[in-house]
Protein backbone atom coordinates (compact mmCIF):
# COMPACT_ATOMS: atom_id res chain seq x y z
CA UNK A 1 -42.85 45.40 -18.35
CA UNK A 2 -44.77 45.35 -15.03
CA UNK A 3 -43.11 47.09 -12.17
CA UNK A 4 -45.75 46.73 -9.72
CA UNK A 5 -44.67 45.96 -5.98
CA UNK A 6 -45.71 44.92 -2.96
CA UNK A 7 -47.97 47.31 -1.08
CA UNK A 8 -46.12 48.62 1.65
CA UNK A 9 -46.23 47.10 5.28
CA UNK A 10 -47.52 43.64 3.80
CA UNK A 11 -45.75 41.17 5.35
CA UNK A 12 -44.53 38.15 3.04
CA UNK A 13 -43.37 35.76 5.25
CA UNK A 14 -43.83 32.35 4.80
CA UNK A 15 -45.65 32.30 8.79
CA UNK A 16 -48.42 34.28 7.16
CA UNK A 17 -49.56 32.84 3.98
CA UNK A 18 -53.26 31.84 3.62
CA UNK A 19 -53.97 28.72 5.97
CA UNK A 20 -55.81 27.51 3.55
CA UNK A 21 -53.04 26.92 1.48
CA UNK A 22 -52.43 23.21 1.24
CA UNK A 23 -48.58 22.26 1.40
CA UNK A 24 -47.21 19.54 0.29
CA UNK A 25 -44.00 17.51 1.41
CA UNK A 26 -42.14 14.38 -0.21
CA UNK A 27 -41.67 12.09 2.61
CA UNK A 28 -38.50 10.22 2.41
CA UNK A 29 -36.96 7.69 4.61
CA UNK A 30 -33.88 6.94 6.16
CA UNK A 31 -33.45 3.95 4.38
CA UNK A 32 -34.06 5.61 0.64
CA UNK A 33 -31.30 8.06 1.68
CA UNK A 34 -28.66 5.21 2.54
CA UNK A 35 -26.30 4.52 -0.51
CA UNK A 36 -27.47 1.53 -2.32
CA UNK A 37 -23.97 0.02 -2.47
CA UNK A 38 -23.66 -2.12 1.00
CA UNK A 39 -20.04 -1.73 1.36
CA UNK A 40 -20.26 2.14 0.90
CA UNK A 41 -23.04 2.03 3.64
CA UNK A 42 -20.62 -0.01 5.83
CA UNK A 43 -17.63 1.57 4.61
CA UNK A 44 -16.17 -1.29 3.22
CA UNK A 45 -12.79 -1.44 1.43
CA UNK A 46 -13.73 -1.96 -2.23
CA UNK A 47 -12.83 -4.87 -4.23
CA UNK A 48 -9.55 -2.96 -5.60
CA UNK A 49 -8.33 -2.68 -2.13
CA UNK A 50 -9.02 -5.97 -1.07
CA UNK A 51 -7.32 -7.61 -4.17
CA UNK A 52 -4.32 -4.82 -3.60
CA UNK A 53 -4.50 -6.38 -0.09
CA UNK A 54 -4.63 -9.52 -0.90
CA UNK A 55 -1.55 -9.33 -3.41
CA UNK A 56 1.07 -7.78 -0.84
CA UNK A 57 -0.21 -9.94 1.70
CA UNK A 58 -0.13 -13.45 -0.32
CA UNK A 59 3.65 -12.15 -1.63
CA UNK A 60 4.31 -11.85 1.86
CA UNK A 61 3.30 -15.23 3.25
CA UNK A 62 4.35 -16.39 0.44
CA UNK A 63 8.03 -15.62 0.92
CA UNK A 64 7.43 -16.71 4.57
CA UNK A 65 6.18 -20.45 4.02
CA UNK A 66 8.16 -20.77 1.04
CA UNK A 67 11.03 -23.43 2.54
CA UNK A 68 7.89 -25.73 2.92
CA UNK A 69 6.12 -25.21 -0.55
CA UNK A 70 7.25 -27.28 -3.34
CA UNK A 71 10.06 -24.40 -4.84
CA UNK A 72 13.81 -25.57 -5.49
CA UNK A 73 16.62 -23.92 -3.81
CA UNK A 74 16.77 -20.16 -5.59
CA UNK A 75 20.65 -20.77 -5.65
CA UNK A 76 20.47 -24.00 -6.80
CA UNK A 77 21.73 -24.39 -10.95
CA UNK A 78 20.20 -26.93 -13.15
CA UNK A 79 21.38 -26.97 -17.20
CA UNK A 80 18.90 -27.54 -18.18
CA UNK A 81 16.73 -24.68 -16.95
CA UNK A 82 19.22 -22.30 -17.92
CA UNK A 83 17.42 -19.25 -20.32
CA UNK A 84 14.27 -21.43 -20.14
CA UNK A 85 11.58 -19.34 -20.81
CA UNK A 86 7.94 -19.39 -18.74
CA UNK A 87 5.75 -22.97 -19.31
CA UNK A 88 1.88 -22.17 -20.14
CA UNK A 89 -0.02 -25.09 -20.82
CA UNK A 90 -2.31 -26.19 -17.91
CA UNK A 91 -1.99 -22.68 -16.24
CA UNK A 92 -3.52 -21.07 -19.22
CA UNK A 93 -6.49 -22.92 -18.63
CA UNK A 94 -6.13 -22.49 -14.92
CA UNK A 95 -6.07 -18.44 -15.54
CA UNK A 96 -9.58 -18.95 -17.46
CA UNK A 97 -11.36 -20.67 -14.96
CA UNK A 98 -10.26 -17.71 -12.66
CA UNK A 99 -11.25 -15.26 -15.21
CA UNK A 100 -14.50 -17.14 -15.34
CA UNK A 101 -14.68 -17.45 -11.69
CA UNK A 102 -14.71 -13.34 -11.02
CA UNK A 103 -17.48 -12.73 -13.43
CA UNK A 104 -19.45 -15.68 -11.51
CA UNK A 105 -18.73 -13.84 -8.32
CA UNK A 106 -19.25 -10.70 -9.95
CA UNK A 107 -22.96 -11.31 -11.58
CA UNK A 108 -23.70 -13.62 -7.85
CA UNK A 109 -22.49 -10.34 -5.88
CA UNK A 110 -24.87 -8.20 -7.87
CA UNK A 111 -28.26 -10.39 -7.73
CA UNK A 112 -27.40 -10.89 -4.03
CA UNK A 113 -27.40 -7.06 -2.84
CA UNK A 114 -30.63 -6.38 -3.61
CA UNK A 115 -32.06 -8.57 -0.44
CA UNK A 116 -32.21 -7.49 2.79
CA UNK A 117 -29.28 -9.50 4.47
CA UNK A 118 -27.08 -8.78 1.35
CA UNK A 119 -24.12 -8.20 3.46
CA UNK A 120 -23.79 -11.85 5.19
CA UNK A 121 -24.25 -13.23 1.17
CA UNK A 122 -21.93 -10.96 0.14
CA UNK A 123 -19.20 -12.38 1.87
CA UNK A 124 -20.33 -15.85 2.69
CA UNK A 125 -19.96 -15.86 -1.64
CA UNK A 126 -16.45 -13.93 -1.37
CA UNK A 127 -15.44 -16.88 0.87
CA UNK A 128 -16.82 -19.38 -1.14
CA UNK A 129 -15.21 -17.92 -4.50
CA UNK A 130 -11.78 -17.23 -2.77
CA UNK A 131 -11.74 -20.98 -1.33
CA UNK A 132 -12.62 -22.44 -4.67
CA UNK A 133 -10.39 -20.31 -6.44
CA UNK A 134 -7.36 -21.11 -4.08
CA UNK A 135 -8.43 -24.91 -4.99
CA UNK A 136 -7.65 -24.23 -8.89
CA UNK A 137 -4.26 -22.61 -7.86
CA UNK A 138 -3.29 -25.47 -6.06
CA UNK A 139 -4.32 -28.10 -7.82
CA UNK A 140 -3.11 -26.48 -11.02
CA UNK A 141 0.72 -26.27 -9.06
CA UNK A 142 0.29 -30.29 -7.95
CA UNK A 143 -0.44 -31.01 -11.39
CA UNK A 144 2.76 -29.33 -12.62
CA UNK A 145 5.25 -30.83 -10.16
CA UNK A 146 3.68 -34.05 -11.12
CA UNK A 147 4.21 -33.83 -14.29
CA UNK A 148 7.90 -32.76 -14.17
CA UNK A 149 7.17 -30.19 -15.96
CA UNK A 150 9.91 -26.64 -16.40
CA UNK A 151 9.94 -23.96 -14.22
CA UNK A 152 6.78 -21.75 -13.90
CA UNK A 153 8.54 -18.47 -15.06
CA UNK A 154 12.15 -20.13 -16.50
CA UNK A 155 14.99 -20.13 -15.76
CA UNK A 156 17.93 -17.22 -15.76
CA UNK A 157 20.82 -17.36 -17.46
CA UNK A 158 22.95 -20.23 -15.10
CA UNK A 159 19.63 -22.27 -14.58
CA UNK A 160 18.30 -21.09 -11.36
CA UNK A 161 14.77 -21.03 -11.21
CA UNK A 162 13.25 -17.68 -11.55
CA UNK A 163 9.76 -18.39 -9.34
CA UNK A 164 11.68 -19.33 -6.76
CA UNK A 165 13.82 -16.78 -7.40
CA UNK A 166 11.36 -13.80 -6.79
CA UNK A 167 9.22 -15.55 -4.17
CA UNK A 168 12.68 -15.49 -1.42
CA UNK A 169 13.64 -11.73 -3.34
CA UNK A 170 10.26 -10.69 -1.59
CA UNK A 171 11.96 -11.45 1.82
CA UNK A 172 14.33 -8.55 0.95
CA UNK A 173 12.68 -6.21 -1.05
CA UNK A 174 9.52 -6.30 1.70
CA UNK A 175 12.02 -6.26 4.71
CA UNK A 176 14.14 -3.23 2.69
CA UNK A 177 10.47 -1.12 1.93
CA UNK A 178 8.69 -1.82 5.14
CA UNK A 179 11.80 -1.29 7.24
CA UNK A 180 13.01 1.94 6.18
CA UNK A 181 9.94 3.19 5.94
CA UNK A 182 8.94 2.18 9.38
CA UNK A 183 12.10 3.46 10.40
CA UNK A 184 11.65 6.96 9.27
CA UNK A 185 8.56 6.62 10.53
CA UNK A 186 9.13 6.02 13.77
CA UNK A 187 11.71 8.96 13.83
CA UNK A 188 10.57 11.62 11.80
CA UNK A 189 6.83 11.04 12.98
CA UNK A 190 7.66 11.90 16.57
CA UNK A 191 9.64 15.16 15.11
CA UNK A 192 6.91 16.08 13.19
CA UNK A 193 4.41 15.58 15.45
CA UNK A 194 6.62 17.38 18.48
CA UNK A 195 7.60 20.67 15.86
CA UNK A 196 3.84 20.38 15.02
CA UNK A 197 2.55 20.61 18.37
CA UNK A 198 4.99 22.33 21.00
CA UNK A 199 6.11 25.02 17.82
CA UNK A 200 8.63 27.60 19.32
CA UNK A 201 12.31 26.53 19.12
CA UNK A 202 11.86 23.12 18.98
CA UNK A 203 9.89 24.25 15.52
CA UNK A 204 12.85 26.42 14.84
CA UNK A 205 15.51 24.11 15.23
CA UNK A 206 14.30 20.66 13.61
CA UNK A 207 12.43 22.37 11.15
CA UNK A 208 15.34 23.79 9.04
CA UNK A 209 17.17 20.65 9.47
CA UNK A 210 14.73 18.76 7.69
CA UNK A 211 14.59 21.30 5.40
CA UNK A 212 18.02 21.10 4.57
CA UNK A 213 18.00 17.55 4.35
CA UNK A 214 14.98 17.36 1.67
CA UNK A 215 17.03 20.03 -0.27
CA UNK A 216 19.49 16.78 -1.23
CA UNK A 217 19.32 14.50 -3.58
CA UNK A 218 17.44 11.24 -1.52
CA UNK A 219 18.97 8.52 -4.27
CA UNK A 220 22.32 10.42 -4.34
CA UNK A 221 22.26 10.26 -0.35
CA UNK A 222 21.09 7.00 0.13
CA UNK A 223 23.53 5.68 -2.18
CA UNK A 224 26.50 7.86 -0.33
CA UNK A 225 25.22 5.92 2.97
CA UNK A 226 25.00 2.70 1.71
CA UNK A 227 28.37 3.14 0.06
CA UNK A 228 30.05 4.28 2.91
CA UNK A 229 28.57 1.84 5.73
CA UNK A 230 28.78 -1.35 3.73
CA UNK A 231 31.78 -0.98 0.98
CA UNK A 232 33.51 -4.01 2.07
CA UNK A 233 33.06 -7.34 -0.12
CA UNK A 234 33.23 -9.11 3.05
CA UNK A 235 29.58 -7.62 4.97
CA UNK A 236 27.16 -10.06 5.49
CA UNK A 237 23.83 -10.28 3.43
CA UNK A 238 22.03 -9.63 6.39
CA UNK A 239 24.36 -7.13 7.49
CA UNK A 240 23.85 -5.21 3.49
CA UNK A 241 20.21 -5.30 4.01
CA UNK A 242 20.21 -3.86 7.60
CA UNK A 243 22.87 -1.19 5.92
CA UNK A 244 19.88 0.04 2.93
CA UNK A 245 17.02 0.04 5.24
CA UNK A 246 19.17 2.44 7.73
CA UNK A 247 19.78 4.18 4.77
CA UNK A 248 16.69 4.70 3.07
CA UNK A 249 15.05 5.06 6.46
CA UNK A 250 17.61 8.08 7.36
CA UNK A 251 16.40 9.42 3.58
CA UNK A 252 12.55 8.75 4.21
CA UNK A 253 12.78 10.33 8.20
CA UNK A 254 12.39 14.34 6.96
CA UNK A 255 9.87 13.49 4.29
CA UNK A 256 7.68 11.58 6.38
CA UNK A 257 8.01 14.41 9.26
CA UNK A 258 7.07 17.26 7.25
CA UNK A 259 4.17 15.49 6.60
CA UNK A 260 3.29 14.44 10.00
CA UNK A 261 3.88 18.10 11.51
CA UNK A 262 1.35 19.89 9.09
CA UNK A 263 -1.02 17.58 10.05
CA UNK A 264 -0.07 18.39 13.91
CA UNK A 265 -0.40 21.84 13.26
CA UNK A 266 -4.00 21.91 11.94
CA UNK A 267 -5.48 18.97 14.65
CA UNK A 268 -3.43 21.03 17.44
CA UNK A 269 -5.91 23.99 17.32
CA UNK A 270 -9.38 21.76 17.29
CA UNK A 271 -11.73 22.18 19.53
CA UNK A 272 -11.60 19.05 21.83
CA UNK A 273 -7.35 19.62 21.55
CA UNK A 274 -8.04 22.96 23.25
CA UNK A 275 -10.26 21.39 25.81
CA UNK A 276 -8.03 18.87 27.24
CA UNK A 277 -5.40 21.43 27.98
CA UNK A 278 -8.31 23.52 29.49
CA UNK A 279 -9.13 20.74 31.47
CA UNK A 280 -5.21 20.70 33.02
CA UNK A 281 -4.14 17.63 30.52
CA UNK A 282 -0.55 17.85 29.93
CA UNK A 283 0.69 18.63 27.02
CA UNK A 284 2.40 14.68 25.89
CA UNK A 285 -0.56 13.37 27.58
CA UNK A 286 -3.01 15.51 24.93
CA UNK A 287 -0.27 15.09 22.83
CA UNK A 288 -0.46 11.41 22.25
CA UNK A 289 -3.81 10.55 22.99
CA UNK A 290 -5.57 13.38 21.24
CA UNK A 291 -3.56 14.61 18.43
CA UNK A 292 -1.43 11.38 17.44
CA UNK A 293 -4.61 9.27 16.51
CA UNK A 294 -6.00 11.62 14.09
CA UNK A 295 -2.54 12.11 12.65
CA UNK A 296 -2.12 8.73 11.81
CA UNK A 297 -4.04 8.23 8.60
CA UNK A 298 -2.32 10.49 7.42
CA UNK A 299 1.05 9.31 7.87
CA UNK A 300 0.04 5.68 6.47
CA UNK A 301 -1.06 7.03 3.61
CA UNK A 302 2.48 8.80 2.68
CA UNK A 303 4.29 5.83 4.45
CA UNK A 304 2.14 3.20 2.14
CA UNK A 305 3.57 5.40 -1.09
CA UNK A 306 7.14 5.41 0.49
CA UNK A 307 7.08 1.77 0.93
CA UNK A 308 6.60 1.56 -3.33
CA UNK A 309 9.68 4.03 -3.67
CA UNK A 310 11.91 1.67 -1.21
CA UNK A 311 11.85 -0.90 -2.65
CA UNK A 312 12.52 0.50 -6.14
CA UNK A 313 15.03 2.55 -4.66
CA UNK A 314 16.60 -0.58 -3.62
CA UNK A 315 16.61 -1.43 -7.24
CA UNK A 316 18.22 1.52 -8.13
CA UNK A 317 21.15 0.58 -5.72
CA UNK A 318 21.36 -2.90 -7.21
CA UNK A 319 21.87 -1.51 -10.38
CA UNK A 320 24.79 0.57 -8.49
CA UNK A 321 26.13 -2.28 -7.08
CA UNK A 322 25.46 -1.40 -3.30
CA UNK A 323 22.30 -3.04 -2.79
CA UNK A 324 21.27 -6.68 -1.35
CA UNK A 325 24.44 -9.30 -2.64
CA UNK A 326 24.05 -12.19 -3.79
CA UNK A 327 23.24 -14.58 -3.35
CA UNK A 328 20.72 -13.49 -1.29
CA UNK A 329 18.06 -12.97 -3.78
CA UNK A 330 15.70 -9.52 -4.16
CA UNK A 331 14.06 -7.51 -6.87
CA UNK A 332 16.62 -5.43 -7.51
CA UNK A 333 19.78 -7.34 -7.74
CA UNK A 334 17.60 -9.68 -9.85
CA UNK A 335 16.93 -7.48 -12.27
CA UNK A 336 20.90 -6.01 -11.90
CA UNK A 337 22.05 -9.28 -12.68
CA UNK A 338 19.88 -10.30 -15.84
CA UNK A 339 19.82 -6.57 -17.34
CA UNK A 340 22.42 -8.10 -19.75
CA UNK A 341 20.37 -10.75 -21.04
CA UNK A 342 17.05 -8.54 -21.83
CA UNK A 343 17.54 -8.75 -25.83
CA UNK A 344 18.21 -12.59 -25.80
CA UNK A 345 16.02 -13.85 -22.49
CA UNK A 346 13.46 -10.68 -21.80
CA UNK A 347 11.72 -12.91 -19.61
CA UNK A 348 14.45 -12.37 -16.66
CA UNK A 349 13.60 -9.16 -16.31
CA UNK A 350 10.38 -8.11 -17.79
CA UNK A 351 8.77 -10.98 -15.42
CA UNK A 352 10.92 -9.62 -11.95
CA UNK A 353 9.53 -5.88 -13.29
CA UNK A 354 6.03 -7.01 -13.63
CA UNK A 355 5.94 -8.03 -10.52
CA UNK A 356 7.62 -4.99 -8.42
CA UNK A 357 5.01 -2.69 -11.15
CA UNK A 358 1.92 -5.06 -9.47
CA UNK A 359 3.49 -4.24 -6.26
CA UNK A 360 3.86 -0.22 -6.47
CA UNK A 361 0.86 -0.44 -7.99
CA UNK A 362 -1.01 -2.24 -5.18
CA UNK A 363 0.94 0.10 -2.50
CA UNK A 364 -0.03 3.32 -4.30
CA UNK A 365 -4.45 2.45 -4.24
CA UNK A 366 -4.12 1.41 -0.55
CA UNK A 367 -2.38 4.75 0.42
CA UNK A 368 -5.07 6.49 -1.66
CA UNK A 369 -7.87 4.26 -0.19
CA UNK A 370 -6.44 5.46 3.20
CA UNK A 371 -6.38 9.22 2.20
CA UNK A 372 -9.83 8.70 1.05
CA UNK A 373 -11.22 7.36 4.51
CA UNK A 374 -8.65 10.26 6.09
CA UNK A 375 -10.86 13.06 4.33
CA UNK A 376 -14.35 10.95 5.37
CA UNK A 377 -13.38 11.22 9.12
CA UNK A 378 -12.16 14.58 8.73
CA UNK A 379 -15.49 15.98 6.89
CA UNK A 380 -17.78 14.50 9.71
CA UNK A 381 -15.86 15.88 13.10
């Protein structure tokens, strides 16, 4: 083995080599180095996002617009109805021409992003798919009220019809998730974000407290609330619902602080925080308008997962008997009321559960397409 070395005092830096060395560089542009996907360079939302979009937002206007669609009372009994189970027939063939549809859009999407305005086809073609697409739905629905036809998804067990039936349980369900989450939002956020950034006692006062309060069972407590602020028979439906949200808000408010005061605590000591109170910026002031927006993602991220657990805690409390009465119609106290008939009529159920999975489901990818963008913007300040 050679152990010869460098003579001594030669100097091997890259500033002396021989000039007439010839070196040699790839030369690579901007545009090679931009992701090939548009809506990565663009930072688009993804098509699973927009279709989880698009589900909680259609069940939502849905359950809005509903007392001027075509859909019976979800009260209202008819005999014949009663244990129907779901009609296929032209809808089948309605959910192929969608299927069909997506891979159109699909293969259209893919020769399209190769040119150089890719982005303007791109979505002029998700327009154009989504418009004829809401065409088929339609005119598959007209066709089936015309033709007298059952219910979409049966009937339950006294003849009510079960679309209709889930479409108005949306009202509750949505206004039970989004409002107790929003509630314990709105509180815990602003103690998590004031422990976070003043620390000292406030820190070692609220702190414990929320500590204390994640150390109990949330179900067991929510259902202790609920039970104990709306045990009459006589409360109002709307009066129940405003009951579970206060409840599973007061259950969601030391959850959602925690989170919101360790992300205080680590945007409290950047650089530009430290500035403003340099500069003589008081503390809310820096507070709110430095601090608060880059805690946000954050907190919509956990507060898009708590809105899934809301409303199947309000399920759970159905099941319990303490969640919306009827016969004000929601998930839960649909699924309460049929659990009974799941051997002889699975469709009751199975349907309502299908469509509250969808829903978690949709929930859960936003709040991880959220944390996603979180760490993007975090990465580049």
């Amino acid at each position: 083995m050679s152990t010869e070395q460098y003579p001594t005092g030669r100097d091997t830096s890259i500033t002396h080599l021989d000039p007439s060395l010839e070196v040699t560089a790839l030369a690579i542009t901007a545009e090679e180095l931009e992701p090939a996907d548009p809506d990565a360079r663009k930072g688009g939302l993804g098509a699973g996002a927009w279709l989880s979009l698009g589900w909680i937002v259609g069940l939502a206007t849905l359950s809005v617009i509903a007392p001027f669609l075509p859909f019976p009372d979800p009260s209202e009994s008819v005999a014949a109805l009663a244990r129907q189970g779901p009609v296929v027939n032209q809808w089948l063939i309605a959910l192929l021409a969608l299927v069909v549809l997506g891979v159109v859009s699909v293969l259209l999407t893919s020769m399209v992003r190769r040119s150089d305005d890719s982005g303007v086809r791109v979505r002029t073609i998700r327009v154009v798919i989504g418009v004829i697409a809401a065409v088929i739905v339609i005119a598959t629905l007209a066709v089936h009220v015309s033709r007298n036809q059952g219910s979409l998804l049966g009937g339950d067990t006294i003849g009510r019809d079960m679309l209709s039936r889930i479409i108005y349980g949306t009202r509750s369900s949505f206004a039970i998730g989004f409002g107790a989450v929003g509630f314990g939002l709105i509180i815990g956020g602003f103690l998590g974000l004031v422990t976070g950034f003043f620390r000292g006692r406030v820190d070692g006062v609220i702190t414990p407290a929320m500590t204390i309060l994640l150390a109990i069972p949330q179900f067991v407590l929510a259902l202790a609330l609920v039970t104990v602020l709306a045990s009459s028979d006589d409360t109002s439906s709307s009066k129940r619902i405003g009951v579970v949200i206060l409840g599973l808000g007061i259950v969601s408010i030391p959850i959602l602080g925690r989170i919101t005061r360790a992300n205080t605590l680590v945007w409290s000591e950047r650089e530009f925080v430290l500035a403003s109170k340099a500069m003589g910026a008081k503390s809310w002031r820096t507070m709110f308008r430095e601090v608060l927006p880059n805690v946000v993602p954050a907190m919509m991220s956990i507060a898009l997962l708590g809105v899934g657990i809301a409303i199947v805690a309000e399920g759970g409390l159905s099941l319990f008997g303490v969640g919306v009465q009827l016969p004000t119609p929601s998930w839960g106290n649909i699924i309460a009321e049929n659990r009974d008939q799941l051997r002889r009529s699975p469709h009751m159920v199975m349907i309502t559960i299908i469509v509250l999975f969808i829903t978690v489901l949709a929930l859960n990818y936003l709040a991880d397409v959220v944390a996603k963008r979180f760490e993007v913007r975090e990465s580049v300040l």
